[in-house]
Protein backbone atom coordinates (compact mmCIF):
# COMPACT_ATOMS: atom_id res chain seq x y z
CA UNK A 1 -23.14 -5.64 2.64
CA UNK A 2 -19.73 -4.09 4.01
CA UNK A 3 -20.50 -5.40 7.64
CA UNK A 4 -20.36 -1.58 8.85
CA UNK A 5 -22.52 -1.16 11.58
CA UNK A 6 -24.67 1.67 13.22
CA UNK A 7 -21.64 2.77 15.12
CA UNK A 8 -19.61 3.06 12.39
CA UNK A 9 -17.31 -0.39 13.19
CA UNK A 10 -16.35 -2.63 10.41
CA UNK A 11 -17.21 -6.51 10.51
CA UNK A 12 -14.28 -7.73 7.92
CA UNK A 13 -15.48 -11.42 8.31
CA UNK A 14 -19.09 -10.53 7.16
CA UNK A 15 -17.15 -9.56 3.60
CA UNK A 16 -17.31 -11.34 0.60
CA UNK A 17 -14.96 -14.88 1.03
CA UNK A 18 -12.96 -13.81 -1.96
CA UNK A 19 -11.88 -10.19 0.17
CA UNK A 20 -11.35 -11.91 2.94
CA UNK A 21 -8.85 -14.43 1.60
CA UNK A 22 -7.29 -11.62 -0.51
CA UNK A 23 -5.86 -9.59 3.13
CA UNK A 24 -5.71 -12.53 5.08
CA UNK A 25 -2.39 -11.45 6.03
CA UNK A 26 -3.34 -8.04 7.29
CA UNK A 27 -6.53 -9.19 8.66
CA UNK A 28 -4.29 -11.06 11.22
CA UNK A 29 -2.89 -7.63 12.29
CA UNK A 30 -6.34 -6.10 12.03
CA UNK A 31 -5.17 -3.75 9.03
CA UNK A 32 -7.20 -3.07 5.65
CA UNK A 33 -4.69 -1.12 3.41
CA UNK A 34 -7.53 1.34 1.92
CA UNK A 35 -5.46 2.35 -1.65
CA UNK A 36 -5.72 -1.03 -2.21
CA UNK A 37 -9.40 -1.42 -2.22
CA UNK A 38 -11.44 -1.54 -4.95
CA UNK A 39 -12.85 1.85 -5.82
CA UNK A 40 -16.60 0.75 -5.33
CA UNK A 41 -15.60 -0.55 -1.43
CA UNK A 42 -13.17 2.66 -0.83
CA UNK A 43 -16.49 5.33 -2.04
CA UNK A 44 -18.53 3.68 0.71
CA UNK A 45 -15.81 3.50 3.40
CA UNK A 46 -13.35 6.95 3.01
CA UNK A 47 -15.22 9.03 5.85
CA UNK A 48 -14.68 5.82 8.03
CA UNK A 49 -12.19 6.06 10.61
CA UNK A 50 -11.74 2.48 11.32
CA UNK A 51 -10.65 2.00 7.34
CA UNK A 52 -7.51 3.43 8.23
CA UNK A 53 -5.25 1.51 9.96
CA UNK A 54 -5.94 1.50 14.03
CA UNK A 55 -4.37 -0.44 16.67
CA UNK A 56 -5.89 -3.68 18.29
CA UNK A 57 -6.52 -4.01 22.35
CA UNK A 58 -4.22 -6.79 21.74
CA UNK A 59 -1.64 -4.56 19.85
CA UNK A 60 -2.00 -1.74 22.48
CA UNK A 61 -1.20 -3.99 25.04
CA UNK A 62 2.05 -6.11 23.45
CA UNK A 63 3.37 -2.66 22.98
CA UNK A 64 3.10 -1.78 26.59
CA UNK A 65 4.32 -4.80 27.85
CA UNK A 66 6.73 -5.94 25.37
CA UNK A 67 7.84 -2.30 24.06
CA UNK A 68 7.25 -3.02 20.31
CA UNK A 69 4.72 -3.84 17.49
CA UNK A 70 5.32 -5.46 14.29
CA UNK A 71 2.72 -5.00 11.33
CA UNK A 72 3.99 -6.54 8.33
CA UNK A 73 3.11 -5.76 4.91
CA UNK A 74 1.20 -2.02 5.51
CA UNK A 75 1.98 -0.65 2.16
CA UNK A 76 2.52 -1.78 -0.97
CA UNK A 77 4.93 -2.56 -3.64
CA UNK A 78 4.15 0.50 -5.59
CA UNK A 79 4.36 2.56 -2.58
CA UNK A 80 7.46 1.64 -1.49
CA UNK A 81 8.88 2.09 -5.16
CA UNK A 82 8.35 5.42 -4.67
CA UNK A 83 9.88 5.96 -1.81
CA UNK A 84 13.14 4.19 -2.30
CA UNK A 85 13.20 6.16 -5.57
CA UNK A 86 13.25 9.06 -3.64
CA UNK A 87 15.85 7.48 -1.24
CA UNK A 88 18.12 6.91 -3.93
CA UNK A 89 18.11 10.54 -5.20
CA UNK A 90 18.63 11.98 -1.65
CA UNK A 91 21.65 9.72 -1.08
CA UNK A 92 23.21 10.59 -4.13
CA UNK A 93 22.72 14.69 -3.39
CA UNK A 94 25.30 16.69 -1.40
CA UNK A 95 22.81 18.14 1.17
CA UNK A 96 24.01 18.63 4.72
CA UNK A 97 21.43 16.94 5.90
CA UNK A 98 22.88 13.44 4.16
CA UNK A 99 25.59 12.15 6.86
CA UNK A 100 28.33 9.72 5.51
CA UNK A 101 30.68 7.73 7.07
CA UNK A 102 34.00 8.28 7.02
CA UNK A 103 33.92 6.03 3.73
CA UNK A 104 31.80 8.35 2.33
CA UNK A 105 28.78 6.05 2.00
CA UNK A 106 25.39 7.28 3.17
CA UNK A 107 24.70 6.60 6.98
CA UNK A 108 21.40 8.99 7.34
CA UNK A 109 19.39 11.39 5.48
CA UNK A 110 17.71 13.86 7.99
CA UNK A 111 14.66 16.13 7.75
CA UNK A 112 14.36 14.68 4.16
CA UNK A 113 10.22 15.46 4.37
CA UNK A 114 11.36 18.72 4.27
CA UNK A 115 12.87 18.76 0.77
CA UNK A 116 11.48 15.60 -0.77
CA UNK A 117 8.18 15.27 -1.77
CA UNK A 118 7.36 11.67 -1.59
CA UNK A 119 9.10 11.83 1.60
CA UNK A 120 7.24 14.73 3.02
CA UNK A 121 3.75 13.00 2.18
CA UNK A 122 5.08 9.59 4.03
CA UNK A 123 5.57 12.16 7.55
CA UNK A 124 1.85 12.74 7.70
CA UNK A 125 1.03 9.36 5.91
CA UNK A 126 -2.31 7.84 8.06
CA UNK A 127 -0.84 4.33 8.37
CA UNK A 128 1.79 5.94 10.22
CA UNK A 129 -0.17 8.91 12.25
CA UNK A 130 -2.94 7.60 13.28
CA UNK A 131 -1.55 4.66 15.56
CA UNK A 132 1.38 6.99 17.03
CA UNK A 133 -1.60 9.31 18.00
CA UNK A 134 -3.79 6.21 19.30
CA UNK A 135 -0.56 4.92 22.06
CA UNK A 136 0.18 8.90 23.16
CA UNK A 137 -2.94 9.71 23.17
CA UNK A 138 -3.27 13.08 21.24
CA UNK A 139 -1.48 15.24 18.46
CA UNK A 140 1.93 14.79 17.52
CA UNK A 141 4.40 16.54 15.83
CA UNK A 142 7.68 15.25 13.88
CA UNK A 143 10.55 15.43 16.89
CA UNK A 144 12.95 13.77 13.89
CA UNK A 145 12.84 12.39 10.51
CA UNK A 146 15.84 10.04 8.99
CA UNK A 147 16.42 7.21 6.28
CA UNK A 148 18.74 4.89 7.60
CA UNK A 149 20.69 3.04 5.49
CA UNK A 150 22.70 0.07 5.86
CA UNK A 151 24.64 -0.27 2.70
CA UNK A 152 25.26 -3.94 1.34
CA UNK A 153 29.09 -4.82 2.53
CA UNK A 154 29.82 -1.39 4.36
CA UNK A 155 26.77 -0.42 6.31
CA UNK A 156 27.99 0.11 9.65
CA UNK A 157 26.88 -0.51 13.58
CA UNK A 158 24.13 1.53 15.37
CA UNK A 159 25.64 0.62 19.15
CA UNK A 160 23.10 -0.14 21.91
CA UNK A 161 21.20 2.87 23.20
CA UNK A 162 17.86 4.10 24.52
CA UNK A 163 16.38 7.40 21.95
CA UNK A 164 14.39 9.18 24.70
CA UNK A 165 17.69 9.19 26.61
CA UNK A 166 19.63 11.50 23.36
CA UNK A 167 16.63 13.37 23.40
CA UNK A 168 16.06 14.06 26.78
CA UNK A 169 19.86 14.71 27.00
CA UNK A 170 20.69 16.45 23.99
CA UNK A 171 17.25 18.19 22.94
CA UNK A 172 15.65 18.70 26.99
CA UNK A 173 12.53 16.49 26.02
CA UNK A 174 11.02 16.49 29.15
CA UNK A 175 9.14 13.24 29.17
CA UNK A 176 9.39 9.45 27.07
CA UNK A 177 5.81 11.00 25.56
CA UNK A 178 7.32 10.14 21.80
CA UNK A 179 8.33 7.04 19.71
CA UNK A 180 9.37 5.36 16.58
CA UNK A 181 7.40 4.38 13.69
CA UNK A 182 9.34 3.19 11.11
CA UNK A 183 9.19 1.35 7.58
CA UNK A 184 10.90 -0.94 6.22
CA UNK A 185 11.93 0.33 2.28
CA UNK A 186 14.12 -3.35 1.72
CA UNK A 187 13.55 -6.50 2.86
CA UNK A 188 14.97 -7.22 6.13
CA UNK A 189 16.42 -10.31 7.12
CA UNK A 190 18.62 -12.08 9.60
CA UNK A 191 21.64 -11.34 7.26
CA UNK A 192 21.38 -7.56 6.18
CA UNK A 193 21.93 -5.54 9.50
CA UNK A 194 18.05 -6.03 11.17
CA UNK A 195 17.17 -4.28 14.13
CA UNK A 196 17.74 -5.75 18.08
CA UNK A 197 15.23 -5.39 20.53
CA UNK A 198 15.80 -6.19 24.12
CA UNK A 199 12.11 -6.68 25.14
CA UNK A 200 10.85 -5.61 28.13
CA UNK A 201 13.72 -2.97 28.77
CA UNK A 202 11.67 0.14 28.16
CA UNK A 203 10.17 -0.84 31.85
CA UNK A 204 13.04 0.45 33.58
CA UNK A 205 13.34 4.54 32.49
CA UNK A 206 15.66 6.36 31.83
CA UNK A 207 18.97 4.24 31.74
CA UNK A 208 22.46 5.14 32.44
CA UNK A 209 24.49 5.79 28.96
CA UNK A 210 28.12 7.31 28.39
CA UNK A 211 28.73 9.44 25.16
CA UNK A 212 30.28 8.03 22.47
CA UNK A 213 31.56 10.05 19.69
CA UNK A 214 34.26 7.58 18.63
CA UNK A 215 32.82 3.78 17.38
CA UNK A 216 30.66 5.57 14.14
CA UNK A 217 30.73 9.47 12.43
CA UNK A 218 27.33 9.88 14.45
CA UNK A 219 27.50 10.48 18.07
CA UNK A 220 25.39 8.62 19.87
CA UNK A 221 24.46 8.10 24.29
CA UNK A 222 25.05 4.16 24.86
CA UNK A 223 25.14 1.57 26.71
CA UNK A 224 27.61 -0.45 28.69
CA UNK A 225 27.97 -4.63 27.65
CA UNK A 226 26.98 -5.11 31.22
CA UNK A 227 24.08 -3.68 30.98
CA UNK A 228 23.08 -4.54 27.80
CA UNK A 229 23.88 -8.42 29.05
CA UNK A 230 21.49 -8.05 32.00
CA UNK A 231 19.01 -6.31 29.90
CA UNK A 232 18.64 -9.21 27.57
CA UNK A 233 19.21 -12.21 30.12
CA UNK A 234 15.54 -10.74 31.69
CA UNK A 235 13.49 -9.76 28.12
CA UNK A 236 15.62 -11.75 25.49
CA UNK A 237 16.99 -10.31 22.54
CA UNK A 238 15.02 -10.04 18.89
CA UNK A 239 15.76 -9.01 15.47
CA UNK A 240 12.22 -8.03 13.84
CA UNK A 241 12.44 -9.28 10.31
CA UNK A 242 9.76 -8.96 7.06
CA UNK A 243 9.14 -7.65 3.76
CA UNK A 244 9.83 -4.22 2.78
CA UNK A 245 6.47 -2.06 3.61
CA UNK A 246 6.22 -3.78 6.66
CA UNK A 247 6.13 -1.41 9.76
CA UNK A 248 7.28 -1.49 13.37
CA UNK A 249 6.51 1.03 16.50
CA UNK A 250 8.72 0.79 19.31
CA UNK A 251 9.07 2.97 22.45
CA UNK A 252 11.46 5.51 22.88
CA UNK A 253 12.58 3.68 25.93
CA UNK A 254 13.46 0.41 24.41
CA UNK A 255 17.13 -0.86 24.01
CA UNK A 256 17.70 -1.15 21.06
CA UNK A 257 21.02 -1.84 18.29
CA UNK A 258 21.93 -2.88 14.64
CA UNK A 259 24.72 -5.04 13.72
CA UNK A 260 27.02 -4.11 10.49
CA UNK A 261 25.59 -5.00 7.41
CA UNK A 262 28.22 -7.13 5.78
CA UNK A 263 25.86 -8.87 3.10
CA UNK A 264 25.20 -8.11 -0.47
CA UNK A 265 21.78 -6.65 0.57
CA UNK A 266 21.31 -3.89 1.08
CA UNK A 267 18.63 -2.44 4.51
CA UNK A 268 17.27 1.03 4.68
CA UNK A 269 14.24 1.63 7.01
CA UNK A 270 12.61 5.58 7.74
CA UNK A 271 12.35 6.50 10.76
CA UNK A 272 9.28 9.12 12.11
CA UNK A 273 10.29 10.01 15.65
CA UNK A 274 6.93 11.31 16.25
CA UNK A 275 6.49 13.43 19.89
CA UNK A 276 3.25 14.52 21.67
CA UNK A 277 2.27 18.16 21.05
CA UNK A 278 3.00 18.91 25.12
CA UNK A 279 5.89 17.42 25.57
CA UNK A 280 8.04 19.68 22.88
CA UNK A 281 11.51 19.91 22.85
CA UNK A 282 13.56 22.54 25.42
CA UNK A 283 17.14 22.65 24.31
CA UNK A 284 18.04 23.61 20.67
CA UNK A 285 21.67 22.29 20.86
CA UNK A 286 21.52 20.49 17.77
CA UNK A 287 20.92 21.73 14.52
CA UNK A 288 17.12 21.79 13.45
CA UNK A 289 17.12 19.04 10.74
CA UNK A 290 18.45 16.73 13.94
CA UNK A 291 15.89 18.03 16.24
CA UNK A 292 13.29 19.69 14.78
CA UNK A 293 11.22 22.69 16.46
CA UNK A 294 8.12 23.15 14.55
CA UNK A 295 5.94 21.90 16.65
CA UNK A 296 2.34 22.31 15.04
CA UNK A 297 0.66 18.44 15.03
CA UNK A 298 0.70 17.07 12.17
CA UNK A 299 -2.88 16.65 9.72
CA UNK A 300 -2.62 13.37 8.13
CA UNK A 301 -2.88 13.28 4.40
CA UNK A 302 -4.97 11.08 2.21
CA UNK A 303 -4.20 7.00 2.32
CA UNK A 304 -3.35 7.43 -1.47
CA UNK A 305 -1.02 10.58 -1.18
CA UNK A 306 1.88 8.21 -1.67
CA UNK A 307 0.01 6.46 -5.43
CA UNK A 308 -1.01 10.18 -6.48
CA UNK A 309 2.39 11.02 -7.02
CA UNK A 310 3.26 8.29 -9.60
CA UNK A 311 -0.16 10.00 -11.53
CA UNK A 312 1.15 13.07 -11.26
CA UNK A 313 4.43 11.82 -12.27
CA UNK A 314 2.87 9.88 -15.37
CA UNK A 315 0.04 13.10 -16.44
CA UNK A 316 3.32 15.58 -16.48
CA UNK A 317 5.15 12.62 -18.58
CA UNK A 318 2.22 12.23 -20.93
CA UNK A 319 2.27 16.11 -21.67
């Protein structure tokens, strides 16, 4: 018995004791990676909704109220091989769409689901869809797509700043109707450049920001210490940390920063900057891998497009 019931809801803790001690972890964030089944369970489950991954009530509402989600651990090891494979390549190419800093090392690779395929299956990856879909309540479509990277030693600073307030200023998105998903591809910890959260500070709008095109080789709307200060001395100030594959939403609205990476470890995490099918950009100031304007919603792929292309990759090997 797989504890689905008539209405087509899954009862984990009516599973076998050995499943359930197996994704104990990701039964805590209500997730059941579905690649990872065994092939017997996935047959019987794959036209269930609820084996993807969904939010929580719970979930739904920390994300309103604190601005963020963490869900650690979503894919797996092999999964996230690929896709720093695929990092690696696109770092090392000479596309436009790679920006450097001034050093010369790799700061951002935009749009690279347009000319990558592991990448390109990751944009309409379920894990990362469906819960985007489940806070805005509809379709989305891909407003932006970038690997960050924070190189060990010389990865440099993302300053404090608010991403519905660039795109609202640079791209005329008319309302906050979008947000982050991103994945982590290293391990990030308190040493290697982590994200900073100031909780809570999506609640006041749109905030005030001046444009700097001076600290970093990416210009970027920010905000003052002052405000930054009082934003933190009300919400507090995080730094989300976890195993690469984990996963964190955040609004567009949040405050948000990264300090240099001066460790040996390196920290790259994709971004999806995922925006609801209404709410399309106005303004087509920046170039189109920045901001894109294909604004179709995105169909999510299989939970296994991401393993599929290691069997590809291994068949065409084999011949």
């Amino acid at each position: 018995d797989l504890g689905v019931s008539e209405n087509n809801s899954i009862n984990i803790f009516s599973l076998p004791m050995v499943f359930i001690y197996y994704y104990w972890e990701n039964i805590l964030t209500c997730m059941v990676p579905f690649n990872v089944l065994p092939q017997s369970i996935r047959c019987r489950l794959e036209n269930i909704e609820e084996a993807r991954m969904k939010l929580t009530e719970e979930q739904i509402q920390q994300f309103d109220t604190e601005g963020y989600v963490f869900l650690p651990s979503c894919f797996s090891k092999e999964e996230i091989a690929v896709l720093n494979d695929a990092a690696t390549e696109i770092y090392a190419s000479k596309r436009k769409e790679v920006w450097r800093e001034s050093s010369g090392i790799a700061r951002t690779a935009f749009a690279a689901h347009t000319y990558n395929e592991a990448h390109s299956r990751l944009a309409a990856h379920p894990r990362l869809v469906n819960p985007v879909k489940q806070i805005l309540k509809g379709n989305v479509y891909m407003h932006q797509y970038k690997i960050n990277a924070k190189a060990a030693f010389d990865g440099d600073v993302w300053q404090w700043h608010q991403d519905f307030g660039v795109w609202h200023r640079d791209d005329g998105m008319p309302e906050p109707r979008a947000m982050n998903i991103a994945l982590f591809l290293d391990d990030v910890t308190a040493a290697n450049g982590p994200l900073l959260f100031l909780p809570k500070s999506h609640k006041h709008g749109v905030i005030d920001a001046g444009h700097d095109v001076k600290t970093t080789s990416y210009p970027l709307w920010t905000l003052d210490r002052e405000t930054v200060t009082k934003l933190s001395n009300q919400g507090g100030c995080i730094a989300p940390t976890g195993p690469a594959g984990s996963v964190i939403m955040f609004s567009s609205l949040l405050v948000h920063a990264s300090p240099p990476n001066i460790s040996p470890l390196p920290r790259t995490i994709v971004y999806l900057s995922l925006c609801h099918v209404d709410n399309h950009i106005t303004l087509h100031k920046r170039e189109e891998w920045i901001a894109h304007r294909d604004f179709r919603p995105i169909e999510p792929l299989e939970d296994t497009c991401l393993i599929k292309i290691n069997t590809h990759d291994a068949n065409v090997a084999a011949e």
